[in-house]
C-alpha atoms as a PDB file:
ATOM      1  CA  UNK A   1      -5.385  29.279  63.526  1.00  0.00           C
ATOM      2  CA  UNK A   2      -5.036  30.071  59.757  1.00  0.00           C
ATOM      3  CA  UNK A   3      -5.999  27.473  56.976  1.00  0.00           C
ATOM      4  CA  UNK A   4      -2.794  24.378  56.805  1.00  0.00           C
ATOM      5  CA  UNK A   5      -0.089  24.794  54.266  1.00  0.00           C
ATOM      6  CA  UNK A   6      -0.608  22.857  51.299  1.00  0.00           C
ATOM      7  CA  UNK A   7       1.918  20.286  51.247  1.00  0.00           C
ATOM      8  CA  UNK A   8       4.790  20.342  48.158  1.00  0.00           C
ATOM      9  CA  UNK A   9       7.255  17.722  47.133  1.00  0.00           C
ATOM     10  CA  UNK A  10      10.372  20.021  46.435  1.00  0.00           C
ATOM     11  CA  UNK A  11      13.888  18.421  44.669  1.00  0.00           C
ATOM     12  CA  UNK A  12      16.491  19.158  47.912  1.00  0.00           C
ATOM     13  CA  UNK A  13      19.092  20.170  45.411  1.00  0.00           C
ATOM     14  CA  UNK A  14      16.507  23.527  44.530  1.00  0.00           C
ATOM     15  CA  UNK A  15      16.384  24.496  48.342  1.00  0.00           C
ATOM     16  CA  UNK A  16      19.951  24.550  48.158  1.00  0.00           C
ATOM     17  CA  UNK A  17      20.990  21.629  49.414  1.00  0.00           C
ATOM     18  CA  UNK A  18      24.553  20.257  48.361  1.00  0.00           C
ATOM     19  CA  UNK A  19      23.028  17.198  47.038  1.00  0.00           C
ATOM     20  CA  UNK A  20      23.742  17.092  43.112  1.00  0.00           C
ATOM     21  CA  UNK A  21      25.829  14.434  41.504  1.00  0.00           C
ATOM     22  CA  UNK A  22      28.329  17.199  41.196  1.00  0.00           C
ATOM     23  CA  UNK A  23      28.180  17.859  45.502  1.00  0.00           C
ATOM     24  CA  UNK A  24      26.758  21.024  44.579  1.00  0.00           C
ATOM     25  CA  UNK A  25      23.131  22.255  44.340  1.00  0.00           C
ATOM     26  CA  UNK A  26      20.995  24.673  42.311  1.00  0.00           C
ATOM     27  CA  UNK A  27      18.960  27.186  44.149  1.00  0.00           C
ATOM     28  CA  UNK A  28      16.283  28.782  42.888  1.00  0.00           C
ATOM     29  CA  UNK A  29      15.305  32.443  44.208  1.00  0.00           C
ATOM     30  CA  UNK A  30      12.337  32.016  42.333  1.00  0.00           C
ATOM     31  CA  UNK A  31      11.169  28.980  43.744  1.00  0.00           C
ATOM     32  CA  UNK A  32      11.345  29.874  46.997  1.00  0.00           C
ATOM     33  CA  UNK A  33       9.119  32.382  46.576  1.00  0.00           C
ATOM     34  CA  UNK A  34       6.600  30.350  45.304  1.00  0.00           C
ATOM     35  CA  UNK A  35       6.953  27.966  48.226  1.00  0.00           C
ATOM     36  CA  UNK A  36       6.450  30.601  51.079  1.00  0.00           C
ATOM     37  CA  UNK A  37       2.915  29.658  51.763  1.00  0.00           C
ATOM     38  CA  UNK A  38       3.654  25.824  50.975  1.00  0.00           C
ATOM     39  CA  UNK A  39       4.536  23.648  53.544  1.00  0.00           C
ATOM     40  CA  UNK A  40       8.066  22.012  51.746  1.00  0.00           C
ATOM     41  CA  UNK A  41       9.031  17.987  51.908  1.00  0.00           C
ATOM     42  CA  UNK A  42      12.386  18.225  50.390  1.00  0.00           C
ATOM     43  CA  UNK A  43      13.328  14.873  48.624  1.00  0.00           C
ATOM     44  CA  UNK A  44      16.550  13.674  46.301  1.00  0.00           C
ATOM     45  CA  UNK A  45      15.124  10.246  45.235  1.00  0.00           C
ATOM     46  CA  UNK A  46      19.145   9.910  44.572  1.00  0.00           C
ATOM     47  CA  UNK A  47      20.787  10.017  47.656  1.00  0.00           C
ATOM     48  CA  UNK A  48      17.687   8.557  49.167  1.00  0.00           C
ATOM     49  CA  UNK A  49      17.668   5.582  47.150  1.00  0.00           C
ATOM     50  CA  UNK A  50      21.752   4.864  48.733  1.00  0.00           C
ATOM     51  CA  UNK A  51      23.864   6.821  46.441  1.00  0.00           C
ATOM     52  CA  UNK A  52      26.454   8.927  47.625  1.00  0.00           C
ATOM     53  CA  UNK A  53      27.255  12.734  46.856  1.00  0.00           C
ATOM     54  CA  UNK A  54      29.663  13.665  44.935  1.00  0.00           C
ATOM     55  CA  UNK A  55      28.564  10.659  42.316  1.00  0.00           C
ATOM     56  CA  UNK A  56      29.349   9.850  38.637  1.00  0.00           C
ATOM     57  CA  UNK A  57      26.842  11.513  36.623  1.00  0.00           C
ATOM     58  CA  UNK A  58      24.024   8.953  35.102  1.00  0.00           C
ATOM     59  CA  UNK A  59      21.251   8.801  31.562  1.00  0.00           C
ATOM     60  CA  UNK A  60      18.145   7.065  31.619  1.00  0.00           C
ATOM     61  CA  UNK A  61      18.354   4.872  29.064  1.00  0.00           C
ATOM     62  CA  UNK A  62      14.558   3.091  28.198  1.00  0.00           C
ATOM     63  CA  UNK A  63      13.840   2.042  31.856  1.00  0.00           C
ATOM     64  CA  UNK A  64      17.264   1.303  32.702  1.00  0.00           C
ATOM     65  CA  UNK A  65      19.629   4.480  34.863  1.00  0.00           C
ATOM     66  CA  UNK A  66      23.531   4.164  34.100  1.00  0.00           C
ATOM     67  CA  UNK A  67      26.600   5.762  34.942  1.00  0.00           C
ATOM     68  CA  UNK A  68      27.696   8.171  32.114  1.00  0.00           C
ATOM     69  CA  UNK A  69      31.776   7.216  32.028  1.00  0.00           C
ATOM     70  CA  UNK A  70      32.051   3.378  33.933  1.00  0.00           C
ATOM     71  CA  UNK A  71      28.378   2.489  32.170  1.00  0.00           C
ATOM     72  CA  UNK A  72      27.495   0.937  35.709  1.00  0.00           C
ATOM     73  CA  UNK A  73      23.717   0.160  35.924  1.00  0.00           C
ATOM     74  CA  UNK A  74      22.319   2.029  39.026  1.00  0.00           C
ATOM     75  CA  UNK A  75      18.614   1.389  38.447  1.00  0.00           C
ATOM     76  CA  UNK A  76      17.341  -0.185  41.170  1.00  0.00           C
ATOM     77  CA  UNK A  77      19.094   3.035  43.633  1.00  0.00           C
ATOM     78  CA  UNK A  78      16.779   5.297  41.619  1.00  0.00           C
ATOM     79  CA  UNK A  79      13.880   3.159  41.508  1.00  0.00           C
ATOM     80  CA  UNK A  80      14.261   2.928  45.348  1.00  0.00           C
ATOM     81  CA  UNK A  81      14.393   6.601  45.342  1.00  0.00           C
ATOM     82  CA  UNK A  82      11.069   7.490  43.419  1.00  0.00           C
ATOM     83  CA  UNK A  83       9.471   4.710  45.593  1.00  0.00           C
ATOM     84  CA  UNK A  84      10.547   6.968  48.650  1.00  0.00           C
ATOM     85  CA  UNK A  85       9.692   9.733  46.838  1.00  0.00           C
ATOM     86  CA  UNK A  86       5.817   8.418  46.714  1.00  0.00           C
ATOM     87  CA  UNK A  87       5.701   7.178  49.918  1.00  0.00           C
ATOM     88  CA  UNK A  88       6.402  10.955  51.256  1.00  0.00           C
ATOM     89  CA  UNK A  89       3.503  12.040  48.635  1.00  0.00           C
ATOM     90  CA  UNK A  90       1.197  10.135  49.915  1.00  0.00           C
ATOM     91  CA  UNK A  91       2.438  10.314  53.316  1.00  0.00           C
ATOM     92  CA  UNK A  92       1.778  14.065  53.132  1.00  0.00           C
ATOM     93  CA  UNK A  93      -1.323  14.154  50.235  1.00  0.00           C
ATOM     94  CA  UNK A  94       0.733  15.940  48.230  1.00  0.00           C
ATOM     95  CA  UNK A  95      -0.863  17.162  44.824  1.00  0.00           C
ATOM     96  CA  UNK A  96       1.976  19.095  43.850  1.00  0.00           C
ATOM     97  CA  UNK A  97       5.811  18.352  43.150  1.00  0.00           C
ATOM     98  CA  UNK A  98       8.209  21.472  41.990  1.00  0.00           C
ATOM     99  CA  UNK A  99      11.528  18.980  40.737  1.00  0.00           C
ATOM    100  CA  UNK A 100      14.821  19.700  38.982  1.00  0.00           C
ATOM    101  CA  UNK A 101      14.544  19.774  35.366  1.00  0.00           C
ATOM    102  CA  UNK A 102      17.097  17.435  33.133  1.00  0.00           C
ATOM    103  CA  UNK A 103      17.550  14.816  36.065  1.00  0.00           C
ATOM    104  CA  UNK A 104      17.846  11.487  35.586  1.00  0.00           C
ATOM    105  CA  UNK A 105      15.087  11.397  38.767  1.00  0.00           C
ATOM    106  CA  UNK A 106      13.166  14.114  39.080  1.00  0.00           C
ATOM    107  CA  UNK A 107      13.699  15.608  35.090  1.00  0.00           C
ATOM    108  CA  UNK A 108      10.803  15.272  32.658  1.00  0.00           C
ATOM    109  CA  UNK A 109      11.867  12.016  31.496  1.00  0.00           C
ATOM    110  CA  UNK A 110      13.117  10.942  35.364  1.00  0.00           C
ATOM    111  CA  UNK A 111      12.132   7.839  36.838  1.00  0.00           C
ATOM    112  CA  UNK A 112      10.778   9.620  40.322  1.00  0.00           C
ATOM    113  CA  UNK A 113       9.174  12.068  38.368  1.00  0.00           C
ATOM    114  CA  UNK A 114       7.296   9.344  36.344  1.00  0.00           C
ATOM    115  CA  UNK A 115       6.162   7.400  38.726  1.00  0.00           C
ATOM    116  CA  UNK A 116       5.015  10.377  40.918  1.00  0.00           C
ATOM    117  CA  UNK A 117       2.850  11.528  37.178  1.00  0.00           C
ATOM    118  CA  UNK A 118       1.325   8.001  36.857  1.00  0.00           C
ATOM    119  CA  UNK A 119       0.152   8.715  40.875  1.00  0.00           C
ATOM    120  CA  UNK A 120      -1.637  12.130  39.553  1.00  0.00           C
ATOM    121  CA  UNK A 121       0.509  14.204  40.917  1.00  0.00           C
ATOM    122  CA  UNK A 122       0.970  17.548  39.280  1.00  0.00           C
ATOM    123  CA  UNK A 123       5.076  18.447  38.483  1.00  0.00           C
ATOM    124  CA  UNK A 124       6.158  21.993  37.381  1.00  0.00           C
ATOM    125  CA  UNK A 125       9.820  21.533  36.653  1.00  0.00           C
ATOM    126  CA  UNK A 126      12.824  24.210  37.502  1.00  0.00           C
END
């Protein structure tokens, strides 16, 4: 048997997976390419931390998540998403997370993608 796949945090909604606030995804041809000799953990700290798809579109905001039109606070869902979103990290030993750029989770400025930086985990954003 060959060497293991090194494993790779990878934003579902990049794989193609309908999981967007919008109920649609991005998928990126490039990516996958990248990820052929990776062994992929999909994640969407969104959905995983309870909310649903299609859902109102959201800002971070300081350390605070809320709804762009009905200004609900939704926080704590995305705070229980990046806390999922480590657990699989470490779970796996992942060094490496390839996220969705300009989300309020796994963007630059998202709260997964923060807490998954302070954990040493390297992030290349799509």
């Amino acid at each position: 048997m060959g060497k293991d796949k090194e494993p790779v945090l990878v934003s579902a909604c990049l794989l193609g997976v309908n999981c967007r606030y919008d109920g649609k995804n991005k998928l990126n041809r490039e990516l996958l390419e990248k990820l052929e000799n990776k062994k992929v953990i999909p994640i969407c700290p969104e959905v995983e931390g309870g909310l649903p798809t299609p859902r109102e579109p959201a800002t971070r905001i300081e350390n605070r998540v809320i709804t762009n039109f009905t200004q609900r606070d939704v926080t704590k869902f995305f705070q229980i998403g990046a806390l999922k979103a480590l657990s699989k990290a470490r779970k796996y030993k992942v060094k490496k997370a390839y996220l969705k750029s300009k989300s309020p989770s796994c963007g630059e400025n998202g709260l997964a993608a923060e807490l998954l930086k302070q954990q040493g985990i390297n992030i290349e954003w799509f």
